[in-house]
C-alpha atoms as a PDB file:
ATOM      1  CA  UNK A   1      -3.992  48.043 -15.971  1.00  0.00           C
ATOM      2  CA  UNK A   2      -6.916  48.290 -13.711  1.00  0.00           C
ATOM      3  CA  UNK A   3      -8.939  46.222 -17.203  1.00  0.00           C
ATOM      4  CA  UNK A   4      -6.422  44.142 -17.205  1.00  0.00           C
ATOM      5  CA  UNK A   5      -6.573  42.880 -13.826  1.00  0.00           C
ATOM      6  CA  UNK A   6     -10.309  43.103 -14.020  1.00  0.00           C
ATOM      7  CA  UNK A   7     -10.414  40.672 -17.636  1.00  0.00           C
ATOM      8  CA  UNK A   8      -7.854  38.111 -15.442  1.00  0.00           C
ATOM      9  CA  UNK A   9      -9.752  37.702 -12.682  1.00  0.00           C
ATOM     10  CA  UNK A  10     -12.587  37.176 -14.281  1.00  0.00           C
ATOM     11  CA  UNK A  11     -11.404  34.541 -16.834  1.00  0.00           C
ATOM     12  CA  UNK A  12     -10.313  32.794 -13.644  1.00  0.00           C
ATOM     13  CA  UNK A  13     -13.254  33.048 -12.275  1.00  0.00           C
ATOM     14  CA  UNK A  14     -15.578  31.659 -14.931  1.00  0.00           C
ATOM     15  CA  UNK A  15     -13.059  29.092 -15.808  1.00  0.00           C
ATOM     16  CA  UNK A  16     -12.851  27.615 -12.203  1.00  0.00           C
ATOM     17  CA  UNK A  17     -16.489  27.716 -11.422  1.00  0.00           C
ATOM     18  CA  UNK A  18     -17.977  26.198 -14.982  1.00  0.00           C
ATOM     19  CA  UNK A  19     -14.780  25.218 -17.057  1.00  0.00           C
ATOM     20  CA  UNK A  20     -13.172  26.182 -20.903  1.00  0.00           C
ATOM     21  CA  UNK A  21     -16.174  26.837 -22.475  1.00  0.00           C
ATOM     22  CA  UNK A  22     -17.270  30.002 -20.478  1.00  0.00           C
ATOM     23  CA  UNK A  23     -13.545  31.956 -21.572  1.00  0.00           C
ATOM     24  CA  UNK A  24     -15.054  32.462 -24.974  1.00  0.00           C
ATOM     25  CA  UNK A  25     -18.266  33.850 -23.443  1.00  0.00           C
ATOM     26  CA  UNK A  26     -15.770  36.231 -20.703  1.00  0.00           C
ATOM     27  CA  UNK A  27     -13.913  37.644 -24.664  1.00  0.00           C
ATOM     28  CA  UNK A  28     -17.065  37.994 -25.599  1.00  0.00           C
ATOM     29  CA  UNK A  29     -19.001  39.838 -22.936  1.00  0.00           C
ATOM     30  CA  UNK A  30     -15.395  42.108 -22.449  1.00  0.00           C
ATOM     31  CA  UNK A  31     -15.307  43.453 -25.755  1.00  0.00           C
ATOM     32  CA  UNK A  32     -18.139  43.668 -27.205  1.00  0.00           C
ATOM     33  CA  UNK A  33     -20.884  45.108 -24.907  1.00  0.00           C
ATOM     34  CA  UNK A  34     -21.218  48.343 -23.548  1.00  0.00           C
ATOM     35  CA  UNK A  35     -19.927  49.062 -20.067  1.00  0.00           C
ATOM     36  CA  UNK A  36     -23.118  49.004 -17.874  1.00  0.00           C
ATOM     37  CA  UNK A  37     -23.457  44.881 -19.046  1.00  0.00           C
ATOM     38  CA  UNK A  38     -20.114  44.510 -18.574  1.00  0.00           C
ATOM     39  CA  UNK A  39     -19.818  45.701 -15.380  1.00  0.00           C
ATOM     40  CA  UNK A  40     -22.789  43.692 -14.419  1.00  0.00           C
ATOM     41  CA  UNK A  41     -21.668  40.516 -16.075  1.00  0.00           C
ATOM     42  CA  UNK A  42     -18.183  41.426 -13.432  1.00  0.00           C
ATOM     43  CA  UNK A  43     -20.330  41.860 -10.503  1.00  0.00           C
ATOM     44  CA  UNK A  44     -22.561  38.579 -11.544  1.00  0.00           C
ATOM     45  CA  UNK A  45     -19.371  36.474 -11.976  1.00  0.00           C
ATOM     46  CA  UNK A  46     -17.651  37.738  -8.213  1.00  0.00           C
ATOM     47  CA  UNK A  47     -20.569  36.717  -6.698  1.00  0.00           C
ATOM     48  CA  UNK A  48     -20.689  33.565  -8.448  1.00  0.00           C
ATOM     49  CA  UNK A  49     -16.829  33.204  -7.277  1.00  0.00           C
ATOM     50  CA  UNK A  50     -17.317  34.090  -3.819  1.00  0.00           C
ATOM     51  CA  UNK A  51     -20.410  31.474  -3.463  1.00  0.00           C
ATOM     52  CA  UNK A  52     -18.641  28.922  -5.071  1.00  0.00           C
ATOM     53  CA  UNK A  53     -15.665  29.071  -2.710  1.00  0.00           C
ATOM     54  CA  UNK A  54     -18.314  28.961   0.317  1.00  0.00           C
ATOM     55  CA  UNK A  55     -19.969  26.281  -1.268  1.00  0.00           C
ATOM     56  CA  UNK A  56     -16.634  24.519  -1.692  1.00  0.00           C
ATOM     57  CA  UNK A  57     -15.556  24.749   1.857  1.00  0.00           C
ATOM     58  CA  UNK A  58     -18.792  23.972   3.450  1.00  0.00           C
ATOM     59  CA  UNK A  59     -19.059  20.973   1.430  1.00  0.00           C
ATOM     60  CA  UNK A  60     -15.422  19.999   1.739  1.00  0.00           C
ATOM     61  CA  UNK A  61     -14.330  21.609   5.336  1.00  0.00           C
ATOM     62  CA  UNK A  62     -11.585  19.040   5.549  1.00  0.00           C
ATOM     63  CA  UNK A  63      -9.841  19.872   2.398  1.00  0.00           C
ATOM     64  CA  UNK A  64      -8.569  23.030   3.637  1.00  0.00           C
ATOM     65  CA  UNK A  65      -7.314  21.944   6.556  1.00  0.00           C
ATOM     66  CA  UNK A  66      -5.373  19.635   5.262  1.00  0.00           C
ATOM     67  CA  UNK A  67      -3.852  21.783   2.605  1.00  0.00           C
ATOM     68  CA  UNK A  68      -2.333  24.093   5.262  1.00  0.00           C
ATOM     69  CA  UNK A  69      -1.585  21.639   7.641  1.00  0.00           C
ATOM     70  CA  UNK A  70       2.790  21.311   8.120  1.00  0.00           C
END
Protein backbone atom coordinates (compact mmCIF):
# COMPACT_ATOMS: atom_id res chain seq x y z
CA UNK A 1 0.00 0.00 0.00
CA UNK A 2 2.59 2.24 1.41
CA UNK A 3 4.30 1.79 -2.76
CA UNK A 4 1.30 2.43 -3.88
CA UNK A 5 0.68 5.65 -2.35
CA UNK A 6 4.32 6.45 -2.81
CA UNK A 7 4.12 5.59 -7.08
CA UNK A 8 0.68 8.06 -6.96
CA UNK A 9 2.04 10.79 -5.51
CA UNK A 10 4.77 10.85 -7.37
CA UNK A 11 3.16 10.49 -10.86
CA UNK A 12 1.25 13.54 -9.65
CA UNK A 13 3.95 15.16 -8.87
CA UNK A 14 6.06 14.92 -12.02
CA UNK A 15 3.01 15.29 -14.09
CA UNK A 16 1.96 18.70 -12.51
CA UNK A 17 5.36 20.22 -12.35
CA UNK A 18 6.73 19.20 -16.12
CA UNK A 19 3.65 17.49 -17.87
CA UNK A 20 2.85 13.72 -19.75
CA UNK A 21 6.08 13.07 -20.80
CA UNK A 22 7.82 12.67 -17.33
CA UNK A 23 4.98 9.55 -16.29
CA UNK A 24 6.96 7.30 -18.56
CA UNK A 25 10.23 8.36 -16.92
CA UNK A 26 8.25 7.96 -13.01
CA UNK A 27 7.36 3.75 -14.62
CA UNK A 28 10.56 3.78 -15.45
CA UNK A 29 12.63 4.96 -12.52
CA UNK A 30 9.82 2.75 -10.16
CA UNK A 31 10.52 -0.45 -11.58
CA UNK A 32 13.43 -0.77 -12.82
CA UNK A 33 16.20 0.66 -10.54
CA UNK A 34 17.31 -0.45 -7.38
CA UNK A 35 15.89 1.11 -4.24
CA UNK A 36 18.65 3.58 -3.12
CA UNK A 37 17.89 5.60 -6.84
CA UNK A 38 14.56 5.21 -6.33
CA UNK A 39 14.26 6.54 -3.20
CA UNK A 40 16.38 9.39 -4.27
CA UNK A 41 14.57 10.03 -7.50
CA UNK A 42 11.23 10.24 -4.55
CA UNK A 43 13.05 12.60 -2.43
CA UNK A 44 14.32 14.70 -5.72
CA UNK A 45 10.73 14.87 -7.07
CA UNK A 46 9.03 16.14 -3.30
CA UNK A 47 11.33 18.71 -3.29
CA UNK A 48 10.72 19.62 -6.73
CA UNK A 49 6.81 19.55 -5.65
CA UNK A 50 7.14 21.49 -2.64
CA UNK A 51 9.26 24.37 -4.58
CA UNK A 52 7.02 24.44 -7.26
CA UNK A 53 3.97 25.11 -5.09
CA UNK A 54 6.10 28.04 -3.35
CA UNK A 55 7.06 29.20 -6.53
CA UNK A 56 3.43 29.11 -7.63
CA UNK A 57 2.06 31.09 -4.80
CA UNK A 58 4.72 33.65 -4.61
CA UNK A 59 4.33 34.31 -8.15
CA UNK A 60 0.55 34.12 -8.14
CA UNK A 61 -0.43 35.22 -4.33
CA UNK A 62 -3.81 36.28 -5.60
CA UNK A 63 -4.86 33.04 -7.05
CA UNK A 64 -5.28 31.44 -3.83
CA UNK A 65 -7.12 33.81 -2.34
CA UNK A 66 -9.50 33.89 -4.61
CA UNK A 67 -10.00 30.19 -4.83
CA UNK A 68 -11.07 30.06 -1.15
CA UNK A 69 -12.78 33.11 -1.05
CA UNK A 70 -17.08 32.39 -0.38
Amino acid sequence: MLRFTTLYFLINTLHYAYGHPSLVLVLREMFVSNFRRTSIFILTSMIVFILTIIISIAIFPTYKLDRYDF
